[in-house]
Protein backbone atom coordinates (compact mmCIF):
# COMPACT_ATOMS: atom_id res chain seq x y z
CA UNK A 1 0.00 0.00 0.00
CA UNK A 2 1.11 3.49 -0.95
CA UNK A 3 0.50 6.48 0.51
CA UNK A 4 1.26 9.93 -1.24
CA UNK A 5 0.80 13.57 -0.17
CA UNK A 6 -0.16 17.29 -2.57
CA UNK A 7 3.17 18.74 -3.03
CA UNK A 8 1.99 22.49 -1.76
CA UNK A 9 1.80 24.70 -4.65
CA UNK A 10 1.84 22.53 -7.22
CA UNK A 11 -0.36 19.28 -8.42
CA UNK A 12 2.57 16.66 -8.18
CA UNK A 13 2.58 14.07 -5.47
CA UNK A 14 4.82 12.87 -3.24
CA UNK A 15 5.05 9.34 -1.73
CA UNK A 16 5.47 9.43 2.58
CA UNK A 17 6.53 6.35 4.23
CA UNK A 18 4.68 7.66 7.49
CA UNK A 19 1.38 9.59 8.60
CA UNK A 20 2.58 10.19 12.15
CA UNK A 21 -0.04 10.36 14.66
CA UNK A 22 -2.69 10.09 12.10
CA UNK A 23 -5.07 6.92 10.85
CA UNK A 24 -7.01 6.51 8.01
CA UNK A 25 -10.09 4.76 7.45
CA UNK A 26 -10.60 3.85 3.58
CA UNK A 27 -14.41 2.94 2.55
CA UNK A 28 -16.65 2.42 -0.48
CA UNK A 29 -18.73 5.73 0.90
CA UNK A 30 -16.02 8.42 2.32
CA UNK A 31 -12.68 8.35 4.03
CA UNK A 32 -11.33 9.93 6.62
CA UNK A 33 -7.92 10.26 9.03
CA UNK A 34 -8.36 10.25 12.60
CA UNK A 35 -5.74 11.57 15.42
CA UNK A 36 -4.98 8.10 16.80
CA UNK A 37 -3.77 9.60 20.38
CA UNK A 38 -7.82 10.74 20.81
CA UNK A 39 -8.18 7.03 20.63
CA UNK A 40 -5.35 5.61 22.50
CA UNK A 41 -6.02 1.73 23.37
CA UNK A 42 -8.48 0.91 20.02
CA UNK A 43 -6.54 3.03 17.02
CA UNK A 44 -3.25 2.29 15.75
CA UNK A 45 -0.97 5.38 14.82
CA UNK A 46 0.65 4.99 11.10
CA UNK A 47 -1.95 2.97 9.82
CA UNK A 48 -4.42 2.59 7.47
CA UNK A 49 -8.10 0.86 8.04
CA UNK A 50 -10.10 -0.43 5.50
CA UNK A 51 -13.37 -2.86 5.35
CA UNK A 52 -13.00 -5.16 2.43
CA UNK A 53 -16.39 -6.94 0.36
CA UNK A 54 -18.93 -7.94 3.11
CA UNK A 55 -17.49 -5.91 5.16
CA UNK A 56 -17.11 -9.48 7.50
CA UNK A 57 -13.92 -8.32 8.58
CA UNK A 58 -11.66 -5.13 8.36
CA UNK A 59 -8.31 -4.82 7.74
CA UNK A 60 -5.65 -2.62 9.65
CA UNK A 61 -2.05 -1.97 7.49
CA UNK A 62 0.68 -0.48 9.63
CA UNK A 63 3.18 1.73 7.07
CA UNK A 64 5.70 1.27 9.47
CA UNK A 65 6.63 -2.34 8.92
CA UNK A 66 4.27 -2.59 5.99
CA UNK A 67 2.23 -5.29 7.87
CA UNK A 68 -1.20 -5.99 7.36
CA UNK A 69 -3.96 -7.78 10.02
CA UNK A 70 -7.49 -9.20 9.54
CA UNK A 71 -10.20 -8.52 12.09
CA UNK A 72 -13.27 -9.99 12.20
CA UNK A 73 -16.34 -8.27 12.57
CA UNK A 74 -16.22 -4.78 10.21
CA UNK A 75 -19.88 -4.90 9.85
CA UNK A 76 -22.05 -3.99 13.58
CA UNK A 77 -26.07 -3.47 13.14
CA UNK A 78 -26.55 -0.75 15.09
CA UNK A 79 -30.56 -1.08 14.52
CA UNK A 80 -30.29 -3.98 17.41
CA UNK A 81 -27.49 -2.19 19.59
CA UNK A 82 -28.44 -1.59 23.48
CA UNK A 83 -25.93 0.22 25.85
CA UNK A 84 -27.01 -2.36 27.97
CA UNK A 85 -25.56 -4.97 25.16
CA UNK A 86 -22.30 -7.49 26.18
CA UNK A 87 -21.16 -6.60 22.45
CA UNK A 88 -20.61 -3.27 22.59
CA UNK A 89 -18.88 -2.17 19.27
CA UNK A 90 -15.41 -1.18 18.79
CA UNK A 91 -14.67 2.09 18.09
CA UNK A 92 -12.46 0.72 14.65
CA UNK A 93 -15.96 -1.04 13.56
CA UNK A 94 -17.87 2.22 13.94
CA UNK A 95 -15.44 3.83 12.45
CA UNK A 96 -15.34 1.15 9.29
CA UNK A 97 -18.92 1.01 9.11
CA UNK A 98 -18.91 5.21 8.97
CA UNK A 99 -16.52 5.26 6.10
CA UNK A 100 -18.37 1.88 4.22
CA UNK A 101 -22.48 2.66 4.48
CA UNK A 102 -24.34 5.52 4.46
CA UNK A 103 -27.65 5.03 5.79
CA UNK A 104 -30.65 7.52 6.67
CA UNK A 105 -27.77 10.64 5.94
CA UNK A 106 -29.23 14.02 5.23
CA UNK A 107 -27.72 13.70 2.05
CA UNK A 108 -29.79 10.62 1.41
CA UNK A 109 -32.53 12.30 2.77
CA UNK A 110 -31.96 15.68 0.47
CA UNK A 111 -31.53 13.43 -2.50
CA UNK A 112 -34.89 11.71 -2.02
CA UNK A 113 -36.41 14.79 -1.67
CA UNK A 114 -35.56 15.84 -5.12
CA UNK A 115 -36.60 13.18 -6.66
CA UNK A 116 -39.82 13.55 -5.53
CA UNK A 117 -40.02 17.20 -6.30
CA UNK A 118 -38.50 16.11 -9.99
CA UNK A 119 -41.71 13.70 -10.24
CA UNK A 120 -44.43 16.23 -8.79
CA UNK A 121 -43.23 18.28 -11.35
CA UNK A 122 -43.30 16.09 -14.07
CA UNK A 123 -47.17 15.00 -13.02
CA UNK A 124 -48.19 18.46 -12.82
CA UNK A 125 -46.38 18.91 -16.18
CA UNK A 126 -48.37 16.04 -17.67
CA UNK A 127 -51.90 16.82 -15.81
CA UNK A 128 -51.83 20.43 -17.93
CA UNK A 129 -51.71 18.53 -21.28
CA UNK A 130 -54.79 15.82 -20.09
CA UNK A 131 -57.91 16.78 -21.88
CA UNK A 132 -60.70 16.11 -18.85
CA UNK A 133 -63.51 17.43 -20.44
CA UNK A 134 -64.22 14.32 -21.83
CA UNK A 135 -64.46 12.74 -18.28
């Protein structure tokens, strides 16, 4: 895995061999890099998180010995989640499942919205051309 970083003032990249402090978490829906010292025991500095197909399991690359690991459980239902739950999710699965599904966003939301406004539009479009008179 390669990591590269915007040269400033210009559009060429360069490659880094380390992020520091930082993680990222890779997903089909958004990315994002984390300070991993806000999450001491759970995130790994230097490396990079990613879920991979059915989201089953996430994976967890370390730049600095260019190591990879396999967890299992990338995917957490948080319909069924209780605070009062045994399996209380890891902060690297909520952070997976963040960067992997969107679900119920105000994007979604704001997207469905317009396509309902597109086809009361449309209707009223075609309702002007009916000819009711002959009802």
């Amino acid at each position: 895995m390669e990591v590269f970083k915007m040269v400033s003032g210009s559009n060429a990249l360069e490659q880094v061999k380390s992020i520091g402090n930082r993680a990222i978490f890779i997903g089909a829906c958004r990315s994002l890099s984390v300070d991993a010292e806000k999450f001491a025991s759970s995130v790994k500095p230097n490396c990079i998180y990613y879920a991979h197909g059915s989201l089953s399991y996430y994976h967890a690359y370390s730049l600095e010995d260019e190591g990879e690991v396999r967890s299992r459980g990338a995917f957490v239902d948080l319909r069924h989640f209780t605070f009062s739950s045994k399996a209380c999710p890891s902060v690297v699965q909520l952070l997976c499942r963040y960067t992997s599904v969107v679900e119920h966003s105000q994007l979604g939301l704001d997207l469905l919205y317009q396509k309902f406004v597109a086809l009361e539009m449309e209707l009223e479009s075609a309702a002007k051309n009916w000819d009711f008179s002959a009802v």
